[in-house]
C-alpha atoms as a PDB file:
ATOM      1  CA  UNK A   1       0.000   0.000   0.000  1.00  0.00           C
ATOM      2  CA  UNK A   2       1.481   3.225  -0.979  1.00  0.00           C
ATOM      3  CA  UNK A   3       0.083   5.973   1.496  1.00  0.00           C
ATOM      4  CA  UNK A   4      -0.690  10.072  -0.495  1.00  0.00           C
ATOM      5  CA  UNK A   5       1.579  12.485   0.540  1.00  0.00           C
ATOM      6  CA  UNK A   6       0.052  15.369   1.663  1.00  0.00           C
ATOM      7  CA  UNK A   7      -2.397  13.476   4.002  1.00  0.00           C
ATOM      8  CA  UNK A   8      -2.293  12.559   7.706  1.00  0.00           C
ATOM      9  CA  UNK A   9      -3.206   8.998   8.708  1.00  0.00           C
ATOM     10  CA  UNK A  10      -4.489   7.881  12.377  1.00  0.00           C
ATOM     11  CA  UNK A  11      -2.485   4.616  12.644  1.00  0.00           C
ATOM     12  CA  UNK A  12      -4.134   3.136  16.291  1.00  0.00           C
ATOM     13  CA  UNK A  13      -7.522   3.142  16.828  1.00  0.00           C
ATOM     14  CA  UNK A  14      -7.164   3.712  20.535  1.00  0.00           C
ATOM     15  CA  UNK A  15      -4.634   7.008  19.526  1.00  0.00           C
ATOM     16  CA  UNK A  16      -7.187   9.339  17.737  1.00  0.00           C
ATOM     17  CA  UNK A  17      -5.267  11.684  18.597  1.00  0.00           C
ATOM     18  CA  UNK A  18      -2.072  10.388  16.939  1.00  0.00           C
ATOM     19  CA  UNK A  19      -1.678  10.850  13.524  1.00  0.00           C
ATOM     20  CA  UNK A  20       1.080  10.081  10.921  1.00  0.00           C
ATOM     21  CA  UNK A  21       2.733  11.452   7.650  1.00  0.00           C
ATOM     22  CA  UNK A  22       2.653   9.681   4.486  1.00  0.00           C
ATOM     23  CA  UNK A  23       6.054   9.066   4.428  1.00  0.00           C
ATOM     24  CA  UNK A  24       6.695   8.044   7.842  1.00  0.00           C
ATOM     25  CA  UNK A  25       3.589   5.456   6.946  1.00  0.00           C
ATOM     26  CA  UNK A  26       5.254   4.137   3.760  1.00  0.00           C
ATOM     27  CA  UNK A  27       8.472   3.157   6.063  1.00  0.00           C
ATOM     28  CA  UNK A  28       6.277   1.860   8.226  1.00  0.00           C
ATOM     29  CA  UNK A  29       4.595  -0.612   6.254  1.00  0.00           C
ATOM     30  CA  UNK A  30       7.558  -1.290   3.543  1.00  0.00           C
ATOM     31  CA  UNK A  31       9.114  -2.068   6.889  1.00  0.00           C
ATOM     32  CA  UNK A  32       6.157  -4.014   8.321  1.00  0.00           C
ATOM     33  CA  UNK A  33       6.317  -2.184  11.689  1.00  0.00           C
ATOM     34  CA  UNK A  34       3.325  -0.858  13.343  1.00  0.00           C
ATOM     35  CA  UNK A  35       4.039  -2.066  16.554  1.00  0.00           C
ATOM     36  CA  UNK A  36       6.188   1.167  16.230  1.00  0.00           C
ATOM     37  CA  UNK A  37       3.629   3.606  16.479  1.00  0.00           C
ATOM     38  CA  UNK A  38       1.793   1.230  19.305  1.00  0.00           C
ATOM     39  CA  UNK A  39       4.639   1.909  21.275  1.00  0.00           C
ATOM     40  CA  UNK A  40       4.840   5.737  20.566  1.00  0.00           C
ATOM     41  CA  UNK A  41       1.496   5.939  21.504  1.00  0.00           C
ATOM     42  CA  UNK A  42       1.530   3.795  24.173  1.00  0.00           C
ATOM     43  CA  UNK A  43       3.645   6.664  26.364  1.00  0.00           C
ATOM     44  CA  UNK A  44       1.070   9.470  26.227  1.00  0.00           C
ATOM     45  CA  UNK A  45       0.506   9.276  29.619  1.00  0.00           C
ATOM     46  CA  UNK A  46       4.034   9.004  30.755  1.00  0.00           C
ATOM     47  CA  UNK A  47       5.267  12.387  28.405  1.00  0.00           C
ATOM     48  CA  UNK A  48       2.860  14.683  29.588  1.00  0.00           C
ATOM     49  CA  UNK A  49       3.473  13.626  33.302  1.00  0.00           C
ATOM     50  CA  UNK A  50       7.302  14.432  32.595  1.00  0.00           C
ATOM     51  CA  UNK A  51       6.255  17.441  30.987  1.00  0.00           C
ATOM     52  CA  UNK A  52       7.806  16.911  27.882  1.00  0.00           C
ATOM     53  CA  UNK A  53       8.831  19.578  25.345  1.00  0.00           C
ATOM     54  CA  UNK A  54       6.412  19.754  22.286  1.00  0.00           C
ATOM     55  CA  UNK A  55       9.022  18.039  19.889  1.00  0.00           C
ATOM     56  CA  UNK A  56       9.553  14.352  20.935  1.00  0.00           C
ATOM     57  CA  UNK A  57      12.419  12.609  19.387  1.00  0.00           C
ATOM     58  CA  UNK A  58      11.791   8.589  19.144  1.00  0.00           C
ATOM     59  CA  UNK A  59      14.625   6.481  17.876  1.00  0.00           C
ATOM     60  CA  UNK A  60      14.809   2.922  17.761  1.00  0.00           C
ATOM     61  CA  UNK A  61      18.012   1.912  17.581  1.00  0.00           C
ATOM     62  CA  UNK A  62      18.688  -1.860  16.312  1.00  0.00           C
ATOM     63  CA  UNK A  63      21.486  -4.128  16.866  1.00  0.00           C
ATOM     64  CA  UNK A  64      20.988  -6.151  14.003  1.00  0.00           C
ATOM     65  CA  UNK A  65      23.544  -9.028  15.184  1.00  0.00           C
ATOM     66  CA  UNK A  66      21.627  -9.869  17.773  1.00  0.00           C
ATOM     67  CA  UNK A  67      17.543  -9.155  16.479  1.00  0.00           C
ATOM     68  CA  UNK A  68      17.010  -6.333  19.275  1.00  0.00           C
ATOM     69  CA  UNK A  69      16.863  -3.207  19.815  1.00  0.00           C
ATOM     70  CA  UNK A  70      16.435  -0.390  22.294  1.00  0.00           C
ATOM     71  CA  UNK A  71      13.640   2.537  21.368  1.00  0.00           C
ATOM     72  CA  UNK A  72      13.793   5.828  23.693  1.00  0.00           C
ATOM     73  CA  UNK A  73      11.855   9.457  23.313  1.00  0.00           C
ATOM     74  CA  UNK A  74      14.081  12.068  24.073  1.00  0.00           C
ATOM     75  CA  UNK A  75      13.084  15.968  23.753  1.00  0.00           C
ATOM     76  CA  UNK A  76      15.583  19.028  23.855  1.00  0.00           C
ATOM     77  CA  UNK A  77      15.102  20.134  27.341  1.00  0.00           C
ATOM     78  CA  UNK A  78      14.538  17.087  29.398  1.00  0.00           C
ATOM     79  CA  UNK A  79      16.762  14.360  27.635  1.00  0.00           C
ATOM     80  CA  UNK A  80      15.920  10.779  27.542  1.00  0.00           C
ATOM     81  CA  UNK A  81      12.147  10.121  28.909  1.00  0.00           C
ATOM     82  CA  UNK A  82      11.667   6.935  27.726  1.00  0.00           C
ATOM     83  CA  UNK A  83      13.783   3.707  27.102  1.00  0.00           C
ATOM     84  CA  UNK A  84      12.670   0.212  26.242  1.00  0.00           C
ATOM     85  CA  UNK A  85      14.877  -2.556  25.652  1.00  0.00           C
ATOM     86  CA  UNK A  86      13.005  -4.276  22.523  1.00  0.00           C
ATOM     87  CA  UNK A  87      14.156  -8.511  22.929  1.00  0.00           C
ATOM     88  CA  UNK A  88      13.258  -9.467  18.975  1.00  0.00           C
ATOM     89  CA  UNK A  89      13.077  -7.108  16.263  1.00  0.00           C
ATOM     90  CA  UNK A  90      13.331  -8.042  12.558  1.00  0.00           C
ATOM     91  CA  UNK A  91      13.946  -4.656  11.556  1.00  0.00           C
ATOM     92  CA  UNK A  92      17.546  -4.397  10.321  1.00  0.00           C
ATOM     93  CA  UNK A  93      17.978  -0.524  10.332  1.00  0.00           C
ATOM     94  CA  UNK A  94      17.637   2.352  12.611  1.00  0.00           C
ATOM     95  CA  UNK A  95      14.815   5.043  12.810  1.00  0.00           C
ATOM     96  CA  UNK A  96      14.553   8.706  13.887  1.00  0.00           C
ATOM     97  CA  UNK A  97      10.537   9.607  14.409  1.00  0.00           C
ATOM     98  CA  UNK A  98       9.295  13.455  15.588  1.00  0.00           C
ATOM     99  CA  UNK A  99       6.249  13.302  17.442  1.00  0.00           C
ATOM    100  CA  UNK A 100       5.196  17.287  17.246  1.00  0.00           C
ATOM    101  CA  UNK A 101       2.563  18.115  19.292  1.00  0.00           C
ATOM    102  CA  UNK A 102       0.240  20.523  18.027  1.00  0.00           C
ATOM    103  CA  UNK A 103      -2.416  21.136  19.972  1.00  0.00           C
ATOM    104  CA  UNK A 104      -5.395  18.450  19.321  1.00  0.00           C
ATOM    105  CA  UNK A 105      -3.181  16.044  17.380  1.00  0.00           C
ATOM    106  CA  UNK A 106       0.652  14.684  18.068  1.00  0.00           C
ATOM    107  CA  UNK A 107       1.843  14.614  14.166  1.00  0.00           C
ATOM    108  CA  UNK A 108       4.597  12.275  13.648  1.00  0.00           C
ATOM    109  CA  UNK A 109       6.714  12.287  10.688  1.00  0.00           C
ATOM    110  CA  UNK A 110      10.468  11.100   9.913  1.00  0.00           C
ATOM    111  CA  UNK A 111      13.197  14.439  10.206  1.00  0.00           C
ATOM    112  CA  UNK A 112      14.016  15.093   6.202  1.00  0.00           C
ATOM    113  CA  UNK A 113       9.890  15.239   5.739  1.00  0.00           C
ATOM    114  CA  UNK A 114       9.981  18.664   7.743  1.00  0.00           C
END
């Protein structure tokens, strides 16, 4: 499925709220890995009790030797808020995700799309 650029897709049913770019969601499923956005979703709760900055930075970083990885969400003025050792992955490369918060809606979209 090739998602239209230009458009903003909800990826999680139980994230209204969260919505993603086009590109970001054509990584995503060339990648087959929407367990991704689960888990940036997942921490809604946990980033606005930190009082996180506006501009979340979510990396998952993989060690492809060993099929694991660790994803964090890290924003400029409180550093790392989140890590999570992942056991299994089958992705074999690393991505950078912005979650922007913008009011109503947390947009997420890969760096070179902004």
């Amino acid at each position: 499925m090739r998602y239209e650029d230009g458009v903003r897709y909800r990826f999680n049913p139980f994230a209204r709220n969260y919505v993603a770019t086009a590109g970001l969601m054509n990584w995503i499923e060339e990648h087959q890995a929407h367990w991704l956005m689960d888990i940036i979703a997942s921490y809604k709760v946990d980033l606005m009790e930190k009082k996180a900055d506006y501009l979340k930075i979510c990396e998952m970083a993989v060690d492809v030797e060993n099929s694991s990885g660790v994803f964090t969400i890290s924003d400029e003025i409180n550093g790392e808020l989140v890590r999570q050792v992942i056991e299994y992955t089958d992705l074999t490369e690393n991505i950078k995700i912005w979650a922007i918060d913008e009011g109503d809606l947390v947009v997420c979209i890969l760096p070179e799309e902004y």
